[in-house]
C-alpha atoms as a PDB file:
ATOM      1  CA  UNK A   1      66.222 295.452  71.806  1.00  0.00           C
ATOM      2  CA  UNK A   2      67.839 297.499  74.198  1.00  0.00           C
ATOM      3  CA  UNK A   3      71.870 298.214  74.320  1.00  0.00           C
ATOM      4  CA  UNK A   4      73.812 296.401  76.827  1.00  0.00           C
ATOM      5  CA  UNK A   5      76.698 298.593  78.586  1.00  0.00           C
ATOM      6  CA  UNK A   6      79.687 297.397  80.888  1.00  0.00           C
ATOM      7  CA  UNK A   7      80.370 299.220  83.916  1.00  0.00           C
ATOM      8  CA  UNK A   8      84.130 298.225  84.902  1.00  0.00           C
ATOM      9  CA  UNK A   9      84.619 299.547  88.461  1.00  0.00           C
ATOM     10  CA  UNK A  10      88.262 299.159  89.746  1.00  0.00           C
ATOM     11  CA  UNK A  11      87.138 300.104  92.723  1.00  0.00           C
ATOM     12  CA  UNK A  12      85.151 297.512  93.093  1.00  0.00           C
ATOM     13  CA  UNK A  13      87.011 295.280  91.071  1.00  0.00           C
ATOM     14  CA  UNK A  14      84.371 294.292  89.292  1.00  0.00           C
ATOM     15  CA  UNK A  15      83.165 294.625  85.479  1.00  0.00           C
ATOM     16  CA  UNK A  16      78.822 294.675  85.442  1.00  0.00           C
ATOM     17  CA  UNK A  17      77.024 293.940  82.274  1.00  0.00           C
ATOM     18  CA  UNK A  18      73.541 296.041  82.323  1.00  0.00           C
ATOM     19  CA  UNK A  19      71.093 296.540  79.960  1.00  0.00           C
ATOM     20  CA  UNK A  20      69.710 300.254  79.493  1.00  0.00           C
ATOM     21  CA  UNK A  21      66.909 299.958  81.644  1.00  0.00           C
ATOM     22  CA  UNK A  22      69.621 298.880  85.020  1.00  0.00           C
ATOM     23  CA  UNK A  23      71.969 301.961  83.326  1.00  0.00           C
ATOM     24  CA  UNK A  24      71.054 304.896  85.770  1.00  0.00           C
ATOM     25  CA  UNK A  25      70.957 302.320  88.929  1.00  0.00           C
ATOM     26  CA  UNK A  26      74.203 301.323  88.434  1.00  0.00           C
ATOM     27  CA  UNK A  27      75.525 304.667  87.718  1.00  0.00           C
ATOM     28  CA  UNK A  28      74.452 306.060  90.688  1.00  0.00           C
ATOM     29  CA  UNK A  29      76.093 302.872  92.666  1.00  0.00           C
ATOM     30  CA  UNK A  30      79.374 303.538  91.692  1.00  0.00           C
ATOM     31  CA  UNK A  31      79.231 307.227  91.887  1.00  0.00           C
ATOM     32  CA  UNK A  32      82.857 308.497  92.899  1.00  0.00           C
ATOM     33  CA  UNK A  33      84.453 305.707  92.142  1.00  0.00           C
ATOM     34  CA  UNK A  34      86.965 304.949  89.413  1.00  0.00           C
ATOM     35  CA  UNK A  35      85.090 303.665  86.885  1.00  0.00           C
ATOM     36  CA  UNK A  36      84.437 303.005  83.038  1.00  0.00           C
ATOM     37  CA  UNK A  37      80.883 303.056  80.780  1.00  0.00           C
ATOM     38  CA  UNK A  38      81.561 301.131  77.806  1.00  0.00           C
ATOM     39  CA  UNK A  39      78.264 300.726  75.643  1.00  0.00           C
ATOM     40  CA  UNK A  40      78.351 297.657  73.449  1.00  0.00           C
ATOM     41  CA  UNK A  41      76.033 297.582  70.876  1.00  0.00           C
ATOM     42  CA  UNK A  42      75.301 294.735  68.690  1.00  0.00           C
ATOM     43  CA  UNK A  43      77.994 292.247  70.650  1.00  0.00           C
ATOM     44  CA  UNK A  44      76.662 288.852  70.659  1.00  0.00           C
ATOM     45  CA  UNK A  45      78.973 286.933  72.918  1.00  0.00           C
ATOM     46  CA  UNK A  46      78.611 289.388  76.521  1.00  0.00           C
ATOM     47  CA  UNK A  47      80.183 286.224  78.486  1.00  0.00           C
ATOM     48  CA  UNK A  48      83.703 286.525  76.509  1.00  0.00           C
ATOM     49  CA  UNK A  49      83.290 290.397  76.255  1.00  0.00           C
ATOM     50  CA  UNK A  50      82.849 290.136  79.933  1.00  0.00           C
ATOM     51  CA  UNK A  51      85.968 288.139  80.764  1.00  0.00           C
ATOM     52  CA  UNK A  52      88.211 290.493  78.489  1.00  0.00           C
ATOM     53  CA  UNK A  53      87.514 293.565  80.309  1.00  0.00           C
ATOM     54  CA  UNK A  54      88.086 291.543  83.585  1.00  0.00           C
ATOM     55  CA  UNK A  55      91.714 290.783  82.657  1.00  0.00           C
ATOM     56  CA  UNK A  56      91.971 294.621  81.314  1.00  0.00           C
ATOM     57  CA  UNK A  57      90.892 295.302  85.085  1.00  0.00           C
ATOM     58  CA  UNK A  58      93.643 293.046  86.467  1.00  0.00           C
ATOM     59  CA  UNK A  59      95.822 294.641  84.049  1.00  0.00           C
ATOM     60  CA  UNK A  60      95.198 298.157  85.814  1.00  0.00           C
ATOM     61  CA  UNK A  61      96.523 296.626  89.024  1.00  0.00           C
ATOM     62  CA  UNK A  62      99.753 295.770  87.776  1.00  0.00           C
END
């Protein structure tokens, strides 16, 4: 089972869930811009997970 990570870009304004394998892709898509890696192992629900760091993202732009 691999790890699932959450890239939240604020300059995209955009949070990605990827699994390890899409990791290094999306790494190098988002090089130099703002963004976070947060690796969340052993979550179960990735939809709600998802949706929090949204509103931490729209938070930021305050």
């Amino acid at each position: 089972m691999s790890e699932t990570y959450f890239i939240i870009c604020a300059d995209c304004n955009t949070v990605y869930a990827v699994d390890e394998s899409e990791l290094v892709e999306e790494i190098r898509e988002h090089s130099g811009h703002t963004s976070i890696i947060v690796r969340w192992g052993e979550f179960k629900d990735v939809d709600r997970t998802e949706a929090i760091l949204e509103k931490i993202l729209k938070l930021r732009r305050l």
